[in-house]
N, C-alpha and C. Protein backbone atom coordinates (compact mmCIF):
# COMPACT_ATOMS: atom_id res chain seq x y z
N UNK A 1 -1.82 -28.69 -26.90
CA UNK A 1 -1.67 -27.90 -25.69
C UNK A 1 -1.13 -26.51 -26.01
N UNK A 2 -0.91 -26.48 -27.51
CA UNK A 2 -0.10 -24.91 -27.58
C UNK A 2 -0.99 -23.56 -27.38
N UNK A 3 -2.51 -24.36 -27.25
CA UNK A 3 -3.28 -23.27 -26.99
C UNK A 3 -3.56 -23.38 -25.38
N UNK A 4 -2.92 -23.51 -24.81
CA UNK A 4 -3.19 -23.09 -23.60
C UNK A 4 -1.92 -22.61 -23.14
N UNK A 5 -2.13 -21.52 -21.81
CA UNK A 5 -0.72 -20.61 -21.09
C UNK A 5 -1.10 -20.30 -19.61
N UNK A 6 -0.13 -20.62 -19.02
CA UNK A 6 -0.06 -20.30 -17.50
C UNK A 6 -0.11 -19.19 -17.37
N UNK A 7 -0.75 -18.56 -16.36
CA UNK A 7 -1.07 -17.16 -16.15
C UNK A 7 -1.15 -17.06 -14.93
N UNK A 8 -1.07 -15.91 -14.40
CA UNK A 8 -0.36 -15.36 -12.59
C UNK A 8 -0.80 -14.00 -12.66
N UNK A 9 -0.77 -13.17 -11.88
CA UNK A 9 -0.77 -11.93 -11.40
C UNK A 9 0.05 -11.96 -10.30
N UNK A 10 1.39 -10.75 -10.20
CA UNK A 10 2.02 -10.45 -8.51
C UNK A 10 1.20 -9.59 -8.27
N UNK A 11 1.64 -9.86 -6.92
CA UNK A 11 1.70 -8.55 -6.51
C UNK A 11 2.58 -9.05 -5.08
N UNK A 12 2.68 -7.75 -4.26
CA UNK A 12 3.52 -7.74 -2.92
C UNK A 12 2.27 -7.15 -1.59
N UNK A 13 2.24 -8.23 -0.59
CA UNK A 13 1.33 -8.34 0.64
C UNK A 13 2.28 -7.94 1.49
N UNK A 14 1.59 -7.39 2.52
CA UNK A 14 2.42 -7.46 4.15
C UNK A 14 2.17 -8.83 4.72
N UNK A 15 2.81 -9.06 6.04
CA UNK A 15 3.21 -10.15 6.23
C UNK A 15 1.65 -10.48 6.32
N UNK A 16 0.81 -9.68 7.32
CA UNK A 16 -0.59 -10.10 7.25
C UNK A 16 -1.98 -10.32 6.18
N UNK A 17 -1.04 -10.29 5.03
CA UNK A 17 -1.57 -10.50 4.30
C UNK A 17 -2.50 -9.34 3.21
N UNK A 18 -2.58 -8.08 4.16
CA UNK A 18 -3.08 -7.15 3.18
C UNK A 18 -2.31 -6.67 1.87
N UNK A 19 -3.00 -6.41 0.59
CA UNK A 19 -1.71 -5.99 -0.39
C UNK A 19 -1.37 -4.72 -0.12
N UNK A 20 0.08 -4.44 -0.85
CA UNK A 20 0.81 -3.30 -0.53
C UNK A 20 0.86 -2.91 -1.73
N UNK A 21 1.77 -3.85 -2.39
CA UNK A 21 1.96 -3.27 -4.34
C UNK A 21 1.33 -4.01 -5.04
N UNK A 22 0.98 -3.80 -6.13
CA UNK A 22 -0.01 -4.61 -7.42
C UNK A 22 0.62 -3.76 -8.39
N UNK A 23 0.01 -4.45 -9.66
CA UNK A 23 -0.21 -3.89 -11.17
C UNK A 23 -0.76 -2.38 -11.00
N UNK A 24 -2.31 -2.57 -10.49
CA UNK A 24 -2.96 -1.24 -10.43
C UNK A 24 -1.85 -0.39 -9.75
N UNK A 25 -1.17 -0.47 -8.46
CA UNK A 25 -0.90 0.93 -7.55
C UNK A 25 0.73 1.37 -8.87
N UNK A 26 1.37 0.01 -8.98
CA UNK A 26 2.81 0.31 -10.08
C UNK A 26 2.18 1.48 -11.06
N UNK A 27 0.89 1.00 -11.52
CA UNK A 27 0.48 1.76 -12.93
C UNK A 27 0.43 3.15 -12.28
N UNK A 28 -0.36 3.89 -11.02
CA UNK A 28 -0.74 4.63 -10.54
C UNK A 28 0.87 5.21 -10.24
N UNK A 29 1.56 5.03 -9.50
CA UNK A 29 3.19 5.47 -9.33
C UNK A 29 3.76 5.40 -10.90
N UNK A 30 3.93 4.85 -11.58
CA UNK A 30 4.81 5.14 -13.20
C UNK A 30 3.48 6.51 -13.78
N UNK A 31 2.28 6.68 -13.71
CA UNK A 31 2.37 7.86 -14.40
C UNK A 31 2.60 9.00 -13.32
N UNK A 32 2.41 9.13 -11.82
CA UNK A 32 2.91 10.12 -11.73
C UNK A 32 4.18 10.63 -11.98
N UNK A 33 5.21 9.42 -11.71
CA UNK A 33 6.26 9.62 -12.43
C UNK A 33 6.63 10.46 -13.93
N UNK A 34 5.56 10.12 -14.85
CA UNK A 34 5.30 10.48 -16.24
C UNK A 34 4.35 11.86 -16.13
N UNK A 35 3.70 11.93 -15.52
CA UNK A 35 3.07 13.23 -15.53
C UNK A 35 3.39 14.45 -14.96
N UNK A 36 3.71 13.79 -13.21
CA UNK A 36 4.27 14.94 -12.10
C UNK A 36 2.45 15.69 -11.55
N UNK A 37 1.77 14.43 -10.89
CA UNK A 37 0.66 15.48 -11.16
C UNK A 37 -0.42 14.09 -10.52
N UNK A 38 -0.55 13.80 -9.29
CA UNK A 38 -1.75 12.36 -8.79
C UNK A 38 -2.82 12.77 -9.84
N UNK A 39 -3.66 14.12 -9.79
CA UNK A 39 -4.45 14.38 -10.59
C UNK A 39 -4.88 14.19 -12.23
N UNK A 40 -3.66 14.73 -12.47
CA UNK A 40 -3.53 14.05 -14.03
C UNK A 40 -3.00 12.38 -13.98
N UNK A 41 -2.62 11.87 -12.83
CA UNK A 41 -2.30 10.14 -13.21
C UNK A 41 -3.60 9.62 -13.29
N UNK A 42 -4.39 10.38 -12.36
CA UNK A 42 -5.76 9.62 -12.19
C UNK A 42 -6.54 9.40 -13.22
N UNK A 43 -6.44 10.54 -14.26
CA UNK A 43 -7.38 10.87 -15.37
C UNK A 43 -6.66 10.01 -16.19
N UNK A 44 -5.23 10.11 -16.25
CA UNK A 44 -5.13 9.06 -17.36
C UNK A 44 -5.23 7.31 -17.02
N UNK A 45 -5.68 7.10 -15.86
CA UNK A 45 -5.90 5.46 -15.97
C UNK A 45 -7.35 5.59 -15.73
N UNK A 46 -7.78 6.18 -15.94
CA UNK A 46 -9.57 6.52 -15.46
C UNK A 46 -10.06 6.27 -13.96
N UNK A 47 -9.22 6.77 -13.55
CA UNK A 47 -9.97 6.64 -12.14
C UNK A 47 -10.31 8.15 -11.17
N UNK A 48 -11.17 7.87 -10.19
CA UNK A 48 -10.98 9.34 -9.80
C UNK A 48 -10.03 10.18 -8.89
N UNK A 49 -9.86 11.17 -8.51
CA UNK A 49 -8.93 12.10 -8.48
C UNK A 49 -8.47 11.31 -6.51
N UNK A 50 -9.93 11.42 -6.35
CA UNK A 50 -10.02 10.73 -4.77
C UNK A 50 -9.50 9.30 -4.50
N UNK A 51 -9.76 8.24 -5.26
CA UNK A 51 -8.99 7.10 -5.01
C UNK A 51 -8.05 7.12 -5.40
N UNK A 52 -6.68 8.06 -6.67
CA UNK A 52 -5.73 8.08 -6.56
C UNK A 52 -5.13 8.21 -5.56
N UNK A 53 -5.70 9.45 -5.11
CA UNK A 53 -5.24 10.16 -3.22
C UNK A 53 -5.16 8.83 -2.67
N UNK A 54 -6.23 8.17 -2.27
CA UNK A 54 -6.07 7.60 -0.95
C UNK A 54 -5.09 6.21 -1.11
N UNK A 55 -5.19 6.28 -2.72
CA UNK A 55 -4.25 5.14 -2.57
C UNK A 55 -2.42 5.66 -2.43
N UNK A 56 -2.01 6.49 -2.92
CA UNK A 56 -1.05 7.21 -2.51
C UNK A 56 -1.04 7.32 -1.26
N UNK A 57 -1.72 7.54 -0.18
CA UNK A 57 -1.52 8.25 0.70
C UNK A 57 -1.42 6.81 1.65
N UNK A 58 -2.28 5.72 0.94
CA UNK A 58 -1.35 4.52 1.73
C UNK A 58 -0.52 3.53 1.08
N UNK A 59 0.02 3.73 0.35
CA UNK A 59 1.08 3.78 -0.06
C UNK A 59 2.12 4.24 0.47
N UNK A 60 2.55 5.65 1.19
CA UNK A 60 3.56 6.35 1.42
C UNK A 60 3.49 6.00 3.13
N UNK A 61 1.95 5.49 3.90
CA UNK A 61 1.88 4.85 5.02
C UNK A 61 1.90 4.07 5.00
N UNK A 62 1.76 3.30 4.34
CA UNK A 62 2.34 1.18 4.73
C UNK A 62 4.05 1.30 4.71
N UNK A 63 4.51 1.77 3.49
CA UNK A 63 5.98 1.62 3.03
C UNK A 63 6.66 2.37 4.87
N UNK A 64 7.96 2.11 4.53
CA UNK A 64 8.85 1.99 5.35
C UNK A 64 9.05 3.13 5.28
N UNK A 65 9.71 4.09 4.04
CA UNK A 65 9.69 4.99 3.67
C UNK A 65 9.08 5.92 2.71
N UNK A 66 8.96 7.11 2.53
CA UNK A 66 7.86 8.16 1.77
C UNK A 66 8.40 7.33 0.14
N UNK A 67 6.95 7.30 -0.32
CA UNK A 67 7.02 6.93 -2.08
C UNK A 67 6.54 8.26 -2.76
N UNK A 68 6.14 9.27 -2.25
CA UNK A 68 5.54 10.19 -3.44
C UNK A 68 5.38 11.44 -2.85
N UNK A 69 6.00 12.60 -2.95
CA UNK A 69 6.19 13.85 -2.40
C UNK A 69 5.16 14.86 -3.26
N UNK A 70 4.91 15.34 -2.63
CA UNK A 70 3.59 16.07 -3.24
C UNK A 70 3.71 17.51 -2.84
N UNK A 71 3.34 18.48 -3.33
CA UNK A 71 3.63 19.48 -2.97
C UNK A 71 2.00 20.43 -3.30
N UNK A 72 1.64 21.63 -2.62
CA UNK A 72 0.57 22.41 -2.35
C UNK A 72 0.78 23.06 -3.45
N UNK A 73 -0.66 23.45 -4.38
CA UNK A 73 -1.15 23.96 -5.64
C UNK A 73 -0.73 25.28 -5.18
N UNK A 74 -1.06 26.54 -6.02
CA UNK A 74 -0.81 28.03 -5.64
C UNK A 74 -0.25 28.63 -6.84
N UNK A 75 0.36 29.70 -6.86
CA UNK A 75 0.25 30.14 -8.29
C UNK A 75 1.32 29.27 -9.58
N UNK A 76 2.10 28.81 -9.34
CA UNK A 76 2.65 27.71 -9.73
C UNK A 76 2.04 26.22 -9.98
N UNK A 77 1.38 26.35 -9.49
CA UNK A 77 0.34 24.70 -9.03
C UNK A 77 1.35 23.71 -8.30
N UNK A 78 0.55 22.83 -8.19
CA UNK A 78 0.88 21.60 -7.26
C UNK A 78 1.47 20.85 -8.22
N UNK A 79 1.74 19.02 -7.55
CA UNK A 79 2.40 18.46 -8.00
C UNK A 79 2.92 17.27 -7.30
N UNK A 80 3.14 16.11 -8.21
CA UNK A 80 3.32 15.11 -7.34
C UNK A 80 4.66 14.43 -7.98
N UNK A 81 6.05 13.91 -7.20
CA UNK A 81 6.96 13.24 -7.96
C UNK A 81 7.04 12.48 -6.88
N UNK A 82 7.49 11.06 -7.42
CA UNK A 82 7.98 9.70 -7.10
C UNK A 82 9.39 10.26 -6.32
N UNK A 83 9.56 9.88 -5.17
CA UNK A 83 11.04 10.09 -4.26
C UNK A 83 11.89 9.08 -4.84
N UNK A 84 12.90 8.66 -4.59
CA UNK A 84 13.93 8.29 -4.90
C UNK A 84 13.84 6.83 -4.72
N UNK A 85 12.76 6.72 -3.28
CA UNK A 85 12.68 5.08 -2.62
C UNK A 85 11.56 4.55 -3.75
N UNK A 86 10.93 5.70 -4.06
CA UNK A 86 9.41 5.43 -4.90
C UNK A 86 9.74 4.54 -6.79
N UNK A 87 11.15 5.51 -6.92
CA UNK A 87 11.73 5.16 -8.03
C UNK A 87 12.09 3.72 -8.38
N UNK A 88 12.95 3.24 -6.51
CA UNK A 88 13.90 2.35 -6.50
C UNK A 88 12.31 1.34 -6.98
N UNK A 89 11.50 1.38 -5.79
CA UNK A 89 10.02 0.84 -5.87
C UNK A 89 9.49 0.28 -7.10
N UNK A 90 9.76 1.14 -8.04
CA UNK A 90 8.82 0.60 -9.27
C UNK A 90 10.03 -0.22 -10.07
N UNK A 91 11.32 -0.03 -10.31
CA UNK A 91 12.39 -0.50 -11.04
C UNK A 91 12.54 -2.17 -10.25
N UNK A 92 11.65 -2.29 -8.43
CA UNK A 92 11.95 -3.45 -8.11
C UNK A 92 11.12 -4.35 -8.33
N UNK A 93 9.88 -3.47 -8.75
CA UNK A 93 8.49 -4.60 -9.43
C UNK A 93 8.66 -4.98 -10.44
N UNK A 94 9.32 -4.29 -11.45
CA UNK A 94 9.70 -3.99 -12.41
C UNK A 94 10.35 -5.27 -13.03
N UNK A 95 11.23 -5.59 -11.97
CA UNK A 95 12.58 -7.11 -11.90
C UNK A 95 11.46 -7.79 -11.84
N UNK A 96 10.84 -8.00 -10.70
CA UNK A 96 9.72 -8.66 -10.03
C UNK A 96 8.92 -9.06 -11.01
N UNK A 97 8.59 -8.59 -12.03
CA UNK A 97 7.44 -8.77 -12.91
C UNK A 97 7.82 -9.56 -14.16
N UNK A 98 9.52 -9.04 -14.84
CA UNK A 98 9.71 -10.04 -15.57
C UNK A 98 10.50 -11.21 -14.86
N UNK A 99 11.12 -11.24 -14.08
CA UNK A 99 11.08 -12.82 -13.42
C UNK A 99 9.91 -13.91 -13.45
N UNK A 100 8.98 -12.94 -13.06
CA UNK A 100 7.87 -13.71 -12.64
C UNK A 100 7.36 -14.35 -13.80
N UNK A 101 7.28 -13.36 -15.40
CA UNK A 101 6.88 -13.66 -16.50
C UNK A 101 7.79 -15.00 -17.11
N UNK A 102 9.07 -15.22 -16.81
CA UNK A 102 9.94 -15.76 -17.07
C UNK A 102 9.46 -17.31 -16.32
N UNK A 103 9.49 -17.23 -15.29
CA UNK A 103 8.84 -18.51 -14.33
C UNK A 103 7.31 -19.06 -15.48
N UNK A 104 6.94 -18.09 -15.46
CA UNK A 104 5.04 -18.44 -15.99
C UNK A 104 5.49 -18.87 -17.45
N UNK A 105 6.52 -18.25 -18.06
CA UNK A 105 6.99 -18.84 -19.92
C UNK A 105 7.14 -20.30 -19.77
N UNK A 106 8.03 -20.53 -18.55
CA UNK A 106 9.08 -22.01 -18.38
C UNK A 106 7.83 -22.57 -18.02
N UNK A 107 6.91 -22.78 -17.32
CA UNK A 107 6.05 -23.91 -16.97
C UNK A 107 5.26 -24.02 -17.69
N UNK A 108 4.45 -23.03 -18.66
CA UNK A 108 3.55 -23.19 -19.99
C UNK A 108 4.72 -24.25 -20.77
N UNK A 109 6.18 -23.80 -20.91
CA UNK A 109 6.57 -25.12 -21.69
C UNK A 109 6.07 -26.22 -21.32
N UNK A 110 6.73 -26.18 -19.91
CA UNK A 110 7.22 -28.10 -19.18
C UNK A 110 5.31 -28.11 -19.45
N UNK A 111 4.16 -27.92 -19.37
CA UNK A 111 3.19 -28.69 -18.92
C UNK A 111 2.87 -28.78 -21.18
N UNK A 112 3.08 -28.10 -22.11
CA UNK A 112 3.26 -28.50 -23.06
C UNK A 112 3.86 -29.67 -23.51
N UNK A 113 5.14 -29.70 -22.66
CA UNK A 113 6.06 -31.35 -23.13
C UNK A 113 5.47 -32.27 -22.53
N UNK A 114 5.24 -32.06 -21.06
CA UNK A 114 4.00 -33.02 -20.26
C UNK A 114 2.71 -33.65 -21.40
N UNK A 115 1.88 -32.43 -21.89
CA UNK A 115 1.13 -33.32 -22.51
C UNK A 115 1.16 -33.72 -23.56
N UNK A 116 2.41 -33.59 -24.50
CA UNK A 116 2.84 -34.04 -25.82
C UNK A 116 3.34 -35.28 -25.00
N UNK A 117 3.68 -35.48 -24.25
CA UNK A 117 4.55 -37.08 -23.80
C UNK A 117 3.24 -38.02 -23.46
N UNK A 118 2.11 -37.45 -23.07
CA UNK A 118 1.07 -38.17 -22.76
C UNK A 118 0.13 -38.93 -24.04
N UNK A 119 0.40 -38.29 -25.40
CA UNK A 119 -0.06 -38.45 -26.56
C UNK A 119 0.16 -39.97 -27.08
């Protein structure tokens, strides 16, 4: 059985069930974080400039409060940084994700001892 492993994906739904946070939108919020820039986050996970937008933009409308402050291009250029709630946001998936990995380690054991006891 050591070749086999429990595997999961989170993510976070509203109560009705639509998703709110995933892997994809975390990845999309940590590089603007890293870049300062939706445009350049987009290019670096390969996606385009337009579904970064719109996913940001619901993102910052589902949440309770603003996740990503953006500011108008001009001779300085534009720019996008993670707010403070946006920060707290990714540091709570963050928990969220190795917990979760932690849960998915422990039951790949127990169903390992499970089928070594069945032997």
């Amino acid at each position: 059985m050591s070749d086999y492993k429990v595997r999961g994906r989170i993510w976070v739904a509203k109560e009705n069930g639509a998703p709110f946070l995933g892997p994809g939108r975390i990845s999309l919020l940590q590089k603007i974080e890293d870049l300062g820039s939706i445009r350049a986050a987009a290019k670096a996970l390969g996606m385009s400039y337009r579904r970064a937008w719109r996913l940001v933009e619901s993102l910052n409308r589902e949440s309770p409060v603003l996740l990503v402050s953006t500011t108008v291009g001009g001779a300085g250029g534009g720019g996008a940084r993670l707010t403070p709630a946006g920060k707290a946001i990714l540091e709570m998936f963050e928990d969220l994700e190795a917990h979760f990995q932690e849960f998915l380690e422990q039951e790949t054991e127990k169903i390992r001892k499970k089928f070594e006891s069945l032997k």
